[in-house]
Protein backbone atom coordinates (compact mmCIF):
# COMPACT_ATOMS: atom_id res chain seq x y z
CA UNK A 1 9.76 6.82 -10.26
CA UNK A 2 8.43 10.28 -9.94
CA UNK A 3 9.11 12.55 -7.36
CA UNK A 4 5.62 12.58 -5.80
CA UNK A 5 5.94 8.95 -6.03
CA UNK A 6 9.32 8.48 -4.21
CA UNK A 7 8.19 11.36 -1.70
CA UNK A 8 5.29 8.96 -0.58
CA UNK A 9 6.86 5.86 -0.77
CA UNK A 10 9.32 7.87 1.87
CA UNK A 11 6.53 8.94 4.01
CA UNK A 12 4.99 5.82 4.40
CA UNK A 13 8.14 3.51 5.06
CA UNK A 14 8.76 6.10 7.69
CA UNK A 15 5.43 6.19 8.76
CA UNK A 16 5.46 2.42 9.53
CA UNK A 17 9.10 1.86 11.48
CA UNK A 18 7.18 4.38 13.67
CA UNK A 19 3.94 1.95 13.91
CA UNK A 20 3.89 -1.10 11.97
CA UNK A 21 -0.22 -0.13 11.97
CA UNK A 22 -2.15 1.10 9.09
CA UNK A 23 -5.84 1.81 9.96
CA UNK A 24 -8.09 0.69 7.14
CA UNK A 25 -8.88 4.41 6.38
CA UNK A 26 -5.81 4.79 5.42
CA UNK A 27 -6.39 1.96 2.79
CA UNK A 28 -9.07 3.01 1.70
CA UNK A 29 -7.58 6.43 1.03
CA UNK A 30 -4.85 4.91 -0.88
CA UNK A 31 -7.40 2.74 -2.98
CA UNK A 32 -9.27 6.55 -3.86
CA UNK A 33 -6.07 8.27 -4.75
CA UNK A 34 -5.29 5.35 -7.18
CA UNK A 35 -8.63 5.18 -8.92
CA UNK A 36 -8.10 9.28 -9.61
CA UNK A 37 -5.70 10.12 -12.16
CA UNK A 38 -4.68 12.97 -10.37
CA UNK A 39 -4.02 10.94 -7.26
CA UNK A 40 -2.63 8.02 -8.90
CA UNK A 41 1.34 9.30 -8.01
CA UNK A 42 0.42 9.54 -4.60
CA UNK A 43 -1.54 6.35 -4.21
CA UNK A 44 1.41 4.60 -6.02
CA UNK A 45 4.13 5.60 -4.01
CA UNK A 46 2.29 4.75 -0.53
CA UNK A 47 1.76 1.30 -1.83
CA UNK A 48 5.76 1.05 -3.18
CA UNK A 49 6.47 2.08 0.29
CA UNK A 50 4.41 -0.76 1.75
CA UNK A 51 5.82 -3.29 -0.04
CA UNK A 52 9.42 -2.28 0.53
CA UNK A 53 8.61 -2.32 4.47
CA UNK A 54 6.85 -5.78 4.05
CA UNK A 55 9.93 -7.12 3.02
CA UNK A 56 11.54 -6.49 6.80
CA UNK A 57 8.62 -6.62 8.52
CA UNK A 58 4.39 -7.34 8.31
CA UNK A 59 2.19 -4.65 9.00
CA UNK A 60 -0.92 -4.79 10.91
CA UNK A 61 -4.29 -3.20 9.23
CA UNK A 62 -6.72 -1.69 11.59
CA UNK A 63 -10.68 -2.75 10.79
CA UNK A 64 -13.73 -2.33 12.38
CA UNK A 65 -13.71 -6.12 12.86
CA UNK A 66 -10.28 -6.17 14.49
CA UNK A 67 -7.27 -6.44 12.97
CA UNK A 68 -5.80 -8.25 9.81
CA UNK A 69 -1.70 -8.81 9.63
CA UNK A 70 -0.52 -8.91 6.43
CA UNK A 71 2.90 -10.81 5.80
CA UNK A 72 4.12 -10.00 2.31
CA UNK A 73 3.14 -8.62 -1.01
CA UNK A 74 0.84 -11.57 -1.71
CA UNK A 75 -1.55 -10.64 0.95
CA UNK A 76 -0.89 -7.14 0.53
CA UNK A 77 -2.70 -7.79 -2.70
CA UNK A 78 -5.23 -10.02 -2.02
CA UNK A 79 -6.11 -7.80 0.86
CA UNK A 80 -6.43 -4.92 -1.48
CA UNK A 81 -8.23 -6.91 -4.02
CA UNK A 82 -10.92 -7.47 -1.12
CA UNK A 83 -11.53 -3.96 -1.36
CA UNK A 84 -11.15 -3.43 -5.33
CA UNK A 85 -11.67 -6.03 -6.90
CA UNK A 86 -10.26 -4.03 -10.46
CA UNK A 87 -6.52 -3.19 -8.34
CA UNK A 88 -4.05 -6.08 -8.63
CA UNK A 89 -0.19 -4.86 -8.42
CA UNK A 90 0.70 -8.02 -8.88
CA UNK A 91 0.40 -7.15 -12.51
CA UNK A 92 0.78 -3.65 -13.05
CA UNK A 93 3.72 -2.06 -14.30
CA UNK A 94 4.17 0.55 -12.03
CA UNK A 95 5.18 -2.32 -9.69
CA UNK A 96 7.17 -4.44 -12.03
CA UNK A 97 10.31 -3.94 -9.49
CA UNK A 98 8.51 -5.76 -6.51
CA UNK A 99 6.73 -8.59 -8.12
């Protein structure tokens, strides 16, 4: 894992024992940074950092149409998938380790 990866995957997991909430924003921002190759690291490391705090606990996405609790890395995914349909870290290698 790279550095920039590990850094976010730190951030985030700290980011949700703080607040088990994510708005959908923040999804969205981590869907932009891993469609841009420059962004991928970052995007990458916040979703590593999900999935390792999904193992403890779920997480609770903040929409415009309420909110959406997501339970483990399966919904993580489909969630995501919602949004991009072309993202599915169920199969990528970067996230081998978790699925």
């Amino acid at each position: 894992m790279s550095y920039v990866q590990e850094q976010q995957k730190k951030l985030m997991i700290e980011r949700l024992q703080n607040n088990a909430e994510l708005l959908i924003e923040d999804i969205n921002d981590i869907i932009h940074a891993l469609q841009v190759a420059s962004g991928n690291a970052t995007g990458v490391g916040k979703i590593k950092g999900i999935l390792q705090y999904l193992e403890q606990m779920p997480i609770h996405i903040i929409t415009a149409n309420g909110e959406q609790v997501i339970k483990d890395k399966f919904e993580l995914s489909k969630f995501i998938q919602t949004l991009d349909k072309y993202i599915d870290f169920t199969i990528d290698r970067d996230f081998k380790d978790y699925f």
